[in-house]
N, C-alpha and C. Protein backbone atom coordinates (compact mmCIF):
# COMPACT_ATOMS: atom_id res chain seq x y z
N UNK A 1 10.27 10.59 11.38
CA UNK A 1 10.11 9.82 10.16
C UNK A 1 8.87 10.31 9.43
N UNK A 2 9.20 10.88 7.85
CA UNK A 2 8.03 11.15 7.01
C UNK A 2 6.96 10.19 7.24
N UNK A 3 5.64 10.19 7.14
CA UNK A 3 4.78 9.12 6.60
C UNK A 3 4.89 9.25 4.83
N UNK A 4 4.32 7.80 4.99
CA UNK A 4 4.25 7.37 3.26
C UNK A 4 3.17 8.10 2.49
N UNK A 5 3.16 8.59 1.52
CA UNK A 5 2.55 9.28 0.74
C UNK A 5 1.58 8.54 0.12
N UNK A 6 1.78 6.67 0.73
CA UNK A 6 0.95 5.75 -0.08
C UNK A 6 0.27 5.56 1.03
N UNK A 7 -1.50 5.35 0.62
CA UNK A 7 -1.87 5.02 1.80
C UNK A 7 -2.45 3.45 1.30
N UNK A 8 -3.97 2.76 2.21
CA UNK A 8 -4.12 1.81 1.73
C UNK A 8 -6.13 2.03 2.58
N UNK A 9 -6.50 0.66 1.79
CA UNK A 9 -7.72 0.40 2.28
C UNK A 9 -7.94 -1.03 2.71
N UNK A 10 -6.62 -2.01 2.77
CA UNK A 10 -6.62 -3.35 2.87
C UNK A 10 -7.55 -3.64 4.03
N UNK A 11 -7.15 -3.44 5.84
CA UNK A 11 -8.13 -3.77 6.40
C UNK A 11 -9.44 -3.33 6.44
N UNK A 12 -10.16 -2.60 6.03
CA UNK A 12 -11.66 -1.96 4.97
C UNK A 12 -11.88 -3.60 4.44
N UNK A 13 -11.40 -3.30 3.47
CA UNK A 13 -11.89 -4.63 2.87
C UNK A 13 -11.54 -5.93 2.54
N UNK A 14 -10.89 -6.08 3.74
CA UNK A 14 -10.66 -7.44 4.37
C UNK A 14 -12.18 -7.65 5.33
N UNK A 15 -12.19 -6.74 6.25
CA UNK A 15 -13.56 -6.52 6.68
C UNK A 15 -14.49 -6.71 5.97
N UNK A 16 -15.10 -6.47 4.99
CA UNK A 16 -16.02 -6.32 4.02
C UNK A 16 -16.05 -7.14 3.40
N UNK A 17 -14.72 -8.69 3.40
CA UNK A 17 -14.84 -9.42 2.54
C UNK A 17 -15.06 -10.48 3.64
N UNK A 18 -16.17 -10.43 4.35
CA UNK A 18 -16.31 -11.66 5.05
C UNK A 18 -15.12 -11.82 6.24
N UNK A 19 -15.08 -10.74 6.44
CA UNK A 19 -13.80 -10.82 7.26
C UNK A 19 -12.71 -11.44 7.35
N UNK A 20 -12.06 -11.12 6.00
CA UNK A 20 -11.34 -12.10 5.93
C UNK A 20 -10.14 -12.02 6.39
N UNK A 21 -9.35 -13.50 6.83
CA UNK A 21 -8.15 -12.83 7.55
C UNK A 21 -6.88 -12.41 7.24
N UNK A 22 -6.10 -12.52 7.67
CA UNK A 22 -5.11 -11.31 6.94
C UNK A 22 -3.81 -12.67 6.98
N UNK A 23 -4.38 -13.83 7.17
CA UNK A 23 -3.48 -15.01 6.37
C UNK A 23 -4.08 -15.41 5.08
N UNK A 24 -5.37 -15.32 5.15
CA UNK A 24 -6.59 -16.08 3.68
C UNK A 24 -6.18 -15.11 2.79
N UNK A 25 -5.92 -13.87 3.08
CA UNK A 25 -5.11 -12.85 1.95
C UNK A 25 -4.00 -12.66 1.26
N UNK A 26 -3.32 -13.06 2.82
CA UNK A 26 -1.56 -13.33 2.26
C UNK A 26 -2.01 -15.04 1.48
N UNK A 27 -2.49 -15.51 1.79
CA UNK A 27 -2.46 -16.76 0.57
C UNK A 27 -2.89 -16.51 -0.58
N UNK A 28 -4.14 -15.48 -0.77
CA UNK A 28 -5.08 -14.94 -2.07
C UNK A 28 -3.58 -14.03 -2.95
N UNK A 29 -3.32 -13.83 -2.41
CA UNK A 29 -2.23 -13.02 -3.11
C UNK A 29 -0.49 -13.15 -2.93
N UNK A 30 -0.16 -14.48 -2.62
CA UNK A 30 0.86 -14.96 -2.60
C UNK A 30 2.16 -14.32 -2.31
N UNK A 31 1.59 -13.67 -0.91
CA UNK A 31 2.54 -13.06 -0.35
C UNK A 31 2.43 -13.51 1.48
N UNK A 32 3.08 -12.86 2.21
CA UNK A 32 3.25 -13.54 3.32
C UNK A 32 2.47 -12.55 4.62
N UNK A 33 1.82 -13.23 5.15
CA UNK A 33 1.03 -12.81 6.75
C UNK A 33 1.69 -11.87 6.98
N UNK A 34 3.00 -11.33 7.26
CA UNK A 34 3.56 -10.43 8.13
C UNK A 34 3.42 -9.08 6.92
N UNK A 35 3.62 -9.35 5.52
CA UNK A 35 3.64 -8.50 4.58
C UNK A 35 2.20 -8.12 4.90
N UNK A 36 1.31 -8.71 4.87
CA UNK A 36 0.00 -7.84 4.91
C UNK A 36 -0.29 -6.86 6.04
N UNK A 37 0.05 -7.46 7.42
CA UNK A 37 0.68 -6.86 8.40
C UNK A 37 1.27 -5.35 8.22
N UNK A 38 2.38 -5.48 7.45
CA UNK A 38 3.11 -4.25 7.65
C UNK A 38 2.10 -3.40 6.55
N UNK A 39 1.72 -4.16 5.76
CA UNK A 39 0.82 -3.08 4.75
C UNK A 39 -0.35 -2.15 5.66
N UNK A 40 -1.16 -2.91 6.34
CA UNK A 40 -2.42 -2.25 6.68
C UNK A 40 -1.45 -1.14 7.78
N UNK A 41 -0.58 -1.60 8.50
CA UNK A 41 -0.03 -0.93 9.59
C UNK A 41 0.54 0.38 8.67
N UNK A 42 0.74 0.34 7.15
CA UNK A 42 0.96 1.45 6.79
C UNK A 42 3.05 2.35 6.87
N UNK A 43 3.50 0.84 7.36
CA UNK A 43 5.14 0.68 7.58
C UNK A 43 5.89 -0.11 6.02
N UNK A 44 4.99 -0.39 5.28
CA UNK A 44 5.19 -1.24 4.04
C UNK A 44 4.52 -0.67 2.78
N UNK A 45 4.96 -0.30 1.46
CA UNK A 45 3.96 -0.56 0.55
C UNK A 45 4.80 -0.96 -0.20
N UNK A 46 3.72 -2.06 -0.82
CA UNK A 46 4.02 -3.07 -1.59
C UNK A 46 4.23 -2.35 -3.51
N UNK A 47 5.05 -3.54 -3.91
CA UNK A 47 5.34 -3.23 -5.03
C UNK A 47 4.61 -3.20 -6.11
N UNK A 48 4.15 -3.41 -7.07
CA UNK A 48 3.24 -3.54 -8.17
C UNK A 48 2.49 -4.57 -7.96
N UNK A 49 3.30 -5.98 -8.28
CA UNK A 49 2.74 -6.82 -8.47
C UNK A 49 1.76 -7.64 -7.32
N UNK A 50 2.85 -7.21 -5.85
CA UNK A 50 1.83 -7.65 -5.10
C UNK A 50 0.42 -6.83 -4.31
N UNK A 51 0.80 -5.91 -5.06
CA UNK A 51 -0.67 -4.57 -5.09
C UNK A 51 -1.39 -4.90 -5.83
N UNK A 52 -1.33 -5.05 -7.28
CA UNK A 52 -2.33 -5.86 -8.04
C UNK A 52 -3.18 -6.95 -7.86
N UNK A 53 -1.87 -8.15 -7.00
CA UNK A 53 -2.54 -9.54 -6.40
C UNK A 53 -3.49 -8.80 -5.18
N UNK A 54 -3.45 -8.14 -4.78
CA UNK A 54 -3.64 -7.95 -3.38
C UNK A 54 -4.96 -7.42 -3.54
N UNK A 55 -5.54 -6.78 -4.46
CA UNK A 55 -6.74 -5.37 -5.10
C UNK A 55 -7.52 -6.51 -5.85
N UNK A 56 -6.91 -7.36 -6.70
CA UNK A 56 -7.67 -8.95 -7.19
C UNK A 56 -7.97 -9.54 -6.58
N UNK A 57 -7.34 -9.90 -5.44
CA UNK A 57 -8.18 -10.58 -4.19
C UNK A 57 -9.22 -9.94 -3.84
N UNK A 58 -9.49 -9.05 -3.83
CA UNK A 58 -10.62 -8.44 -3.57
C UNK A 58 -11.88 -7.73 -4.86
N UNK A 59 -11.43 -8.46 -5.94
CA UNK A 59 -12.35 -8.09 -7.49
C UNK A 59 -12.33 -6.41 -7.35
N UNK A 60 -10.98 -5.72 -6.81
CA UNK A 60 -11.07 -4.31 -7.05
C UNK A 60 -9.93 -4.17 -8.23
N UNK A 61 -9.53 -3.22 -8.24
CA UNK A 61 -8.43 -2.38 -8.79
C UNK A 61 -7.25 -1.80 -7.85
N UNK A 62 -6.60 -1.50 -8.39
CA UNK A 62 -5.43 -1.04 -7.60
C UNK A 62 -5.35 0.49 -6.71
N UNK A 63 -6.49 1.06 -7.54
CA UNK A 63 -6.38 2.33 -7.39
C UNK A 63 -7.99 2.11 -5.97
N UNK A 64 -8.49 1.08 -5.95
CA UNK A 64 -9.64 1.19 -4.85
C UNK A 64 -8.50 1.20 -3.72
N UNK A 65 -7.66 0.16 -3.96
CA UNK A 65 -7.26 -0.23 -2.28
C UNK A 65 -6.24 0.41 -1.96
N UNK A 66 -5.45 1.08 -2.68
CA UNK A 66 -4.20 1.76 -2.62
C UNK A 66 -4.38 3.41 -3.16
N UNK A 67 -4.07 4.73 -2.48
CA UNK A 67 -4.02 5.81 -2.89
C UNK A 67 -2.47 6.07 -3.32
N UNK A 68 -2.36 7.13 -3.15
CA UNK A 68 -0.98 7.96 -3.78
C UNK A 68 -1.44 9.73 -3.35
N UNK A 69 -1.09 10.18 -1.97
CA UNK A 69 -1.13 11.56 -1.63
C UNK A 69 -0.08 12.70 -2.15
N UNK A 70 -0.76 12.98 -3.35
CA UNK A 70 0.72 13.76 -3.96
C UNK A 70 0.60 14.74 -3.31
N UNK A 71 -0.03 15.91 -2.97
CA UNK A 71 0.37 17.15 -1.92
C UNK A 71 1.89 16.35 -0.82
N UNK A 72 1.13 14.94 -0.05
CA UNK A 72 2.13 14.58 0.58
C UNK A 72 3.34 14.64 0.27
N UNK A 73 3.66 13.80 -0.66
CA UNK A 73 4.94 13.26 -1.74
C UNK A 73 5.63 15.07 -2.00
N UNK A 74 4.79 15.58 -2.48
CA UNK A 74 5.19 16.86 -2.90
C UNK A 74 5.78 17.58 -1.57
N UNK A 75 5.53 17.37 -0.44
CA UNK A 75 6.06 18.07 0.75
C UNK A 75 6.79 17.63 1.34
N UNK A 76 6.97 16.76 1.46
CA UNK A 76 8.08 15.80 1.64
C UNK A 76 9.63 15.83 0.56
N UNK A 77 9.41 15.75 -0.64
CA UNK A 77 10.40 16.58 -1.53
C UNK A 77 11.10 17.55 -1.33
N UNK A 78 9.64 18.66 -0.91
CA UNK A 78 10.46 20.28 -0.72
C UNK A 78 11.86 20.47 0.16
N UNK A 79 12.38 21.20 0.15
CA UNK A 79 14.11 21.75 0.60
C UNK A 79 14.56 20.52 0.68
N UNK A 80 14.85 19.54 0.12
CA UNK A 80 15.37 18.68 0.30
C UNK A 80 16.76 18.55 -0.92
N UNK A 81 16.24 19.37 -1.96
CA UNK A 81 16.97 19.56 -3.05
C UNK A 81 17.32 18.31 -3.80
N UNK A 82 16.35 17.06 -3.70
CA UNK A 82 16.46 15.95 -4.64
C UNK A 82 14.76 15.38 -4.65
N UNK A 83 14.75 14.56 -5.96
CA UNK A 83 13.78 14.50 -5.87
C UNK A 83 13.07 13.32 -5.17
N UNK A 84 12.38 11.98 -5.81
CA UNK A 84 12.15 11.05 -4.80
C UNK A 84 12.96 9.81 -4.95
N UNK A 85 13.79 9.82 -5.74
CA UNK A 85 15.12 8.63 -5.98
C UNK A 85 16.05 9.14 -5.72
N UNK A 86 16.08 10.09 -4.73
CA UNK A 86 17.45 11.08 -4.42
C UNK A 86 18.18 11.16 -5.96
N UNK A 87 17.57 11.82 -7.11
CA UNK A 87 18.19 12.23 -8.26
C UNK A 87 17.61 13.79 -7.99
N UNK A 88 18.92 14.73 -8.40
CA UNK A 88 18.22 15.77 -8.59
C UNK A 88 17.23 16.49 -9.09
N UNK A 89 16.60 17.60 -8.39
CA UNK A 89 15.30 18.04 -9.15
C UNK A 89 15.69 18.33 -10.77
């Protein structure tokens, strides 16, 4: 199984925020304990909106707590002959 090309910084600064726990988050951002779970574990990334809630909980941005490894994404593509919505290149 590829890894995700998305990475994250959630438990960082959950840590950093007073340690906070990873239910006080799923409540800060109105999503659920196990979702935060699969996020930090790096088996989940979340969609927009609850990336946004999630980066506001923490007075960051989206782009602090969440990357995007395009070399990754980009290698992962190759010989595959579609692109990342399985639509052709």
């Amino acid at each position: 199984m590829a890894k995700s090309p998305i990475s994250n910084r959630v438990r960082e600064f959950r840590f950093h925020s007073g340690e906070m726990t990873q239910q006080e988050l799923a409540d800060r951002a109105s999503v659920t304990r196990q979702t935060i779970v699969a996020i930090e574990k790096k088996s989940y990334s979340p969609s927009l909106e609850p990336a946004f809630r999630i980066a506001r909980a923490f007075g960051r941005t989206v782009e602090d707590v969440f990357s995007f490894d395009e070399d990754r994404h980009e290698n992962q593509s190759v010989g595959t002959g579609k692109g990342t919505k399985g639509e052709p290149k």
